[in-house]
C-alpha atoms as a PDB file:
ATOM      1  CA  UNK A   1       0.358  20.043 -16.603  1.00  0.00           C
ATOM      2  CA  UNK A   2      -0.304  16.992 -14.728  1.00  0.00           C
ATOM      3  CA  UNK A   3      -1.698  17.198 -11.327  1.00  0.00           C
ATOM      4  CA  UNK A   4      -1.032  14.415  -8.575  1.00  0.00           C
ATOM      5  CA  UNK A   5      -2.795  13.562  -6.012  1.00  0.00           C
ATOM      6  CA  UNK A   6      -2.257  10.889  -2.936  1.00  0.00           C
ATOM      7  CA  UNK A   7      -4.409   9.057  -0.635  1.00  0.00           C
ATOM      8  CA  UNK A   8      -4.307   6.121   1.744  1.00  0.00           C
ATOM      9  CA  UNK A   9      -1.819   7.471   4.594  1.00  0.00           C
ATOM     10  CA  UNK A  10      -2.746   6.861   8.433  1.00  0.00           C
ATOM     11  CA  UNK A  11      -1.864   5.851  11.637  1.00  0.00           C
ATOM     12  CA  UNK A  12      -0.678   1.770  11.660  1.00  0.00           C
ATOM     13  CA  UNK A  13       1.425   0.012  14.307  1.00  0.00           C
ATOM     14  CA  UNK A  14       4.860  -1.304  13.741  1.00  0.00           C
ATOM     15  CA  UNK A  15       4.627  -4.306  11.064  1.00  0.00           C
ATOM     16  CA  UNK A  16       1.233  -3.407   9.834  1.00  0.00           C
ATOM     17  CA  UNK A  17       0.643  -2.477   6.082  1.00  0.00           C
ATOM     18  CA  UNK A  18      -0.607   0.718   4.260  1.00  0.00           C
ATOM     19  CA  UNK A  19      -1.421   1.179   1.011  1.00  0.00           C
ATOM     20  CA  UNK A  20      -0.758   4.323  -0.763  1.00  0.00           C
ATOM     21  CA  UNK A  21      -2.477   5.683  -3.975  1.00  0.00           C
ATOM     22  CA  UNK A  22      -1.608   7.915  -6.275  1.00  0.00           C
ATOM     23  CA  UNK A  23      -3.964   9.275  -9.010  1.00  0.00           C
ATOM     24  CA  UNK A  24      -2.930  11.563 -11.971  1.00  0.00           C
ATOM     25  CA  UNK A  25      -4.884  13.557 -14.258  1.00  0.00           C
ATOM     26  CA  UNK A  26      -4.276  16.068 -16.512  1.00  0.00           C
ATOM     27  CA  UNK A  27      -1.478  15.809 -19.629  1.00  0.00           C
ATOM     28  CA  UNK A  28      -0.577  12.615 -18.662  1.00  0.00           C
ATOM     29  CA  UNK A  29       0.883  11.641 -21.886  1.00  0.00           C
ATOM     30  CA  UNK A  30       4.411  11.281 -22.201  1.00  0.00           C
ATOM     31  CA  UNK A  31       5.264  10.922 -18.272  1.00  0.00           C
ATOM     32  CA  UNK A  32       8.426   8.222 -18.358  1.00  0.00           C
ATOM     33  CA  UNK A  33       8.852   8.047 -14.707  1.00  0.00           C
ATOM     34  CA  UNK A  34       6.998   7.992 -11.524  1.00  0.00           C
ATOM     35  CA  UNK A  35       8.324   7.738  -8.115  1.00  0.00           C
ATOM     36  CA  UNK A  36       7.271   7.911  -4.514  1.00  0.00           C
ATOM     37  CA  UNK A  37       9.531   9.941  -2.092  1.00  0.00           C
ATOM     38  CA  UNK A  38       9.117  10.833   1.620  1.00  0.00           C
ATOM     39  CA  UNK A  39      10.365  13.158   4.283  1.00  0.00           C
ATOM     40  CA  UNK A  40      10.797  12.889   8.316  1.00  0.00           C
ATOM     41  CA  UNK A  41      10.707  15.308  10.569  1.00  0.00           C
ATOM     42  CA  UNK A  42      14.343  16.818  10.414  1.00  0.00           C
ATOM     43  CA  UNK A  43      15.733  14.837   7.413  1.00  0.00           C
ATOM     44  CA  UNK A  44      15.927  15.481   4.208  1.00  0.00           C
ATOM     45  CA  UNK A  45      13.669  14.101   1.604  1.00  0.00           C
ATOM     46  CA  UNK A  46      14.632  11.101  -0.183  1.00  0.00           C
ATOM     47  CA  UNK A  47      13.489   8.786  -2.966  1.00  0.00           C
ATOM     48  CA  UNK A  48      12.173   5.096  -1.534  1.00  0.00           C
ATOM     49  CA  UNK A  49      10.616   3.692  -5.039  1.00  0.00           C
ATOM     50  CA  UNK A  50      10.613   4.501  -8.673  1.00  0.00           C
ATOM     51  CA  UNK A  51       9.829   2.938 -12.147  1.00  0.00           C
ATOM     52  CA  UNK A  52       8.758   3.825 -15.479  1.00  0.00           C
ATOM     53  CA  UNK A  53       4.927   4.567 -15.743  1.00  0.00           C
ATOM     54  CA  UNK A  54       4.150   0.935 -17.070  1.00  0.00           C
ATOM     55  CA  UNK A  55       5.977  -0.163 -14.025  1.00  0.00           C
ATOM     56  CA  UNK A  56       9.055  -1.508 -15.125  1.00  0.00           C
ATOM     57  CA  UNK A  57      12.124  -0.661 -14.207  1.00  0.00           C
ATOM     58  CA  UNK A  58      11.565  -0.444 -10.070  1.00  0.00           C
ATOM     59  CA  UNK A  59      14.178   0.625  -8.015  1.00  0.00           C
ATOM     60  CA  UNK A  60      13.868   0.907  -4.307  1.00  0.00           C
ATOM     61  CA  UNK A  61      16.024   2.526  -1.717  1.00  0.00           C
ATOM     62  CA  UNK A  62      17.752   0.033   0.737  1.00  0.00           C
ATOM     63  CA  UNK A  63      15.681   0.788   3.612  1.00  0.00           C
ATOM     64  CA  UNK A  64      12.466  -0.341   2.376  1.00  0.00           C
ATOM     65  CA  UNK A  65      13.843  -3.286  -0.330  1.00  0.00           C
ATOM     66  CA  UNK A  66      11.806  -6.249   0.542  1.00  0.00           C
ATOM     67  CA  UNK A  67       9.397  -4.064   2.419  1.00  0.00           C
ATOM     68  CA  UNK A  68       7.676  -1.666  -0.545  1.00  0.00           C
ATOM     69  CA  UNK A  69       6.065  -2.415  -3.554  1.00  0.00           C
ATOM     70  CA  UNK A  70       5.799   0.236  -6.548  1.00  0.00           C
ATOM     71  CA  UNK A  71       2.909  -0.612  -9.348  1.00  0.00           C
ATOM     72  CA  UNK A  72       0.924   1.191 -11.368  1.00  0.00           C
ATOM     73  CA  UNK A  73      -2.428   0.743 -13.110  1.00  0.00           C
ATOM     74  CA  UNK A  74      -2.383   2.765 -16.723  1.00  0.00           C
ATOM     75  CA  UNK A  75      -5.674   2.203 -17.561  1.00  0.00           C
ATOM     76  CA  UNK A  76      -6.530   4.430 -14.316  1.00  0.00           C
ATOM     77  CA  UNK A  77      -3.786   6.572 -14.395  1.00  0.00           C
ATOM     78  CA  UNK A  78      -2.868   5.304 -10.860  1.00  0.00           C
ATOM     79  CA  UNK A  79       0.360   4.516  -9.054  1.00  0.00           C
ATOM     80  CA  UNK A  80       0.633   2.626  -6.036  1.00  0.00           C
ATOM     81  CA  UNK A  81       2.671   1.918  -2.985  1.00  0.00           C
ATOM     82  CA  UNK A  82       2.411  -1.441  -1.024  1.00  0.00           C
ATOM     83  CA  UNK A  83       4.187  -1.000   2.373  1.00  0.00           C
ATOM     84  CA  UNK A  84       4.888  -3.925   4.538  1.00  0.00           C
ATOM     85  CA  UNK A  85       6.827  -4.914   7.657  1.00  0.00           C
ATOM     86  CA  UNK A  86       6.152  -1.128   8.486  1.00  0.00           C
ATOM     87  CA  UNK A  87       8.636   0.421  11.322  1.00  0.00           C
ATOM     88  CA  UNK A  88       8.744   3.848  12.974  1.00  0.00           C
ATOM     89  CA  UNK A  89      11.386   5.078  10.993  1.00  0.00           C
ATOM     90  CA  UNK A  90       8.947   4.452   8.166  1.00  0.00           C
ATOM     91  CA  UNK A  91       7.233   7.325   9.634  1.00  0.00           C
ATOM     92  CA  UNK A  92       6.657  10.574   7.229  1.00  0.00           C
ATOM     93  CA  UNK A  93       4.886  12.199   4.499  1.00  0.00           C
ATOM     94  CA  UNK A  94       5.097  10.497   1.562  1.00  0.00           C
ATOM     95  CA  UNK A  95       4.912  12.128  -2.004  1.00  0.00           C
ATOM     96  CA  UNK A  96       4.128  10.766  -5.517  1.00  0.00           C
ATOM     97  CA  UNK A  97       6.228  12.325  -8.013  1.00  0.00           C
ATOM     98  CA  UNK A  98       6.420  12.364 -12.060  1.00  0.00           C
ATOM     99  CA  UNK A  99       8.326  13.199 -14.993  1.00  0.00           C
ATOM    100  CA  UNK A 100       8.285  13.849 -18.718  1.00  0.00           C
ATOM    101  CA  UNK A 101      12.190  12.892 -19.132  1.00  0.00           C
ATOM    102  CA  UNK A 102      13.745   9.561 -18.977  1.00  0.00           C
ATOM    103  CA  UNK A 103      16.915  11.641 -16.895  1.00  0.00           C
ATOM    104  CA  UNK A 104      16.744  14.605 -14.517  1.00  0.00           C
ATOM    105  CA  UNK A 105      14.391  15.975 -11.637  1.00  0.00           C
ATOM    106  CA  UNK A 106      10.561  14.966 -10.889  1.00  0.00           C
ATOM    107  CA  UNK A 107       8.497  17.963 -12.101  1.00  0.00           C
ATOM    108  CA  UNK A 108       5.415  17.127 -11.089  1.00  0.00           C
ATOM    109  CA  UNK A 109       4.406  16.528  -7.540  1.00  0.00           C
ATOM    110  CA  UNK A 110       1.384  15.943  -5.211  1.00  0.00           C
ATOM    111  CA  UNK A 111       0.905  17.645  -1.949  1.00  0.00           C
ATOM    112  CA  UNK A 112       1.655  14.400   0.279  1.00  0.00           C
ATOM    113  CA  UNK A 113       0.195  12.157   2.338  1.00  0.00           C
ATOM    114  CA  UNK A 114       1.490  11.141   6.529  1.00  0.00           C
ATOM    115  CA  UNK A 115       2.274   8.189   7.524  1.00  0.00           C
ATOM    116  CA  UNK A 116       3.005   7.238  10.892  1.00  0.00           C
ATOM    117  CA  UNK A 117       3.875   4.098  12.036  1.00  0.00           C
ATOM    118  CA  UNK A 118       3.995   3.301  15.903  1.00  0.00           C
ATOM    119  CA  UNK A 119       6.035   1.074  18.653  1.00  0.00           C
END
């Protein structure tokens, strides 16, 4: 199992910057892919940043391209977020995800972190 957990959320006014964390522990071997995801009040989930777990590979969703940075730091089994330019539609909770397969869904998933960005 690998267990995920995320830090760094908070309160931050429009154009400010967060960083979020992401450690992992547990069977960490073998993960291929990490990705952060979020969710607003009344919308559905979505993916805003992924890449492989050496960090290559990022893809970002159109909203935040520009905006986000995805990295991760092997050696501490950490991934990390880089928001900037923040907005109030940036506003959520934000979850780290994982997975063991280079195809298919995220197994592994922390319990979120908010972030809320306002006007």
């Amino acid at each position: 199992q690998v267990q995920l957990v995320e830090s760094g959320g908070g309160l931050v006014q429009a154009g400010g910057s967060l960083r979020l964390s992401c450690a992992a522990s547990g069977r960490t071997s073998g993960i291929v892919r990490i990705g952060w995801f979020r969710r607003a009040p009344g919308k559905e989930r979505e993916r805003v940043a992924a890449s492989t777990w050496t960090g290559e590979l990022a893809a970002y969703a159109e909203p935040v391209k520009g905006r986000f940075a995805i990295s991760t730091d092997n050696a501490k089994n950490m991934v990390y977020l880089q928001m900037n330019s923040l907005k109030p539609e940036d506003t959520a909770v934000y979850f780290c995800a994982a997975r063991k397969s280079i195809v298919g869904d995220y197994t592994y998933w922390g319990q979120g972190t908010q972030v809320t960005v306002s006007s």
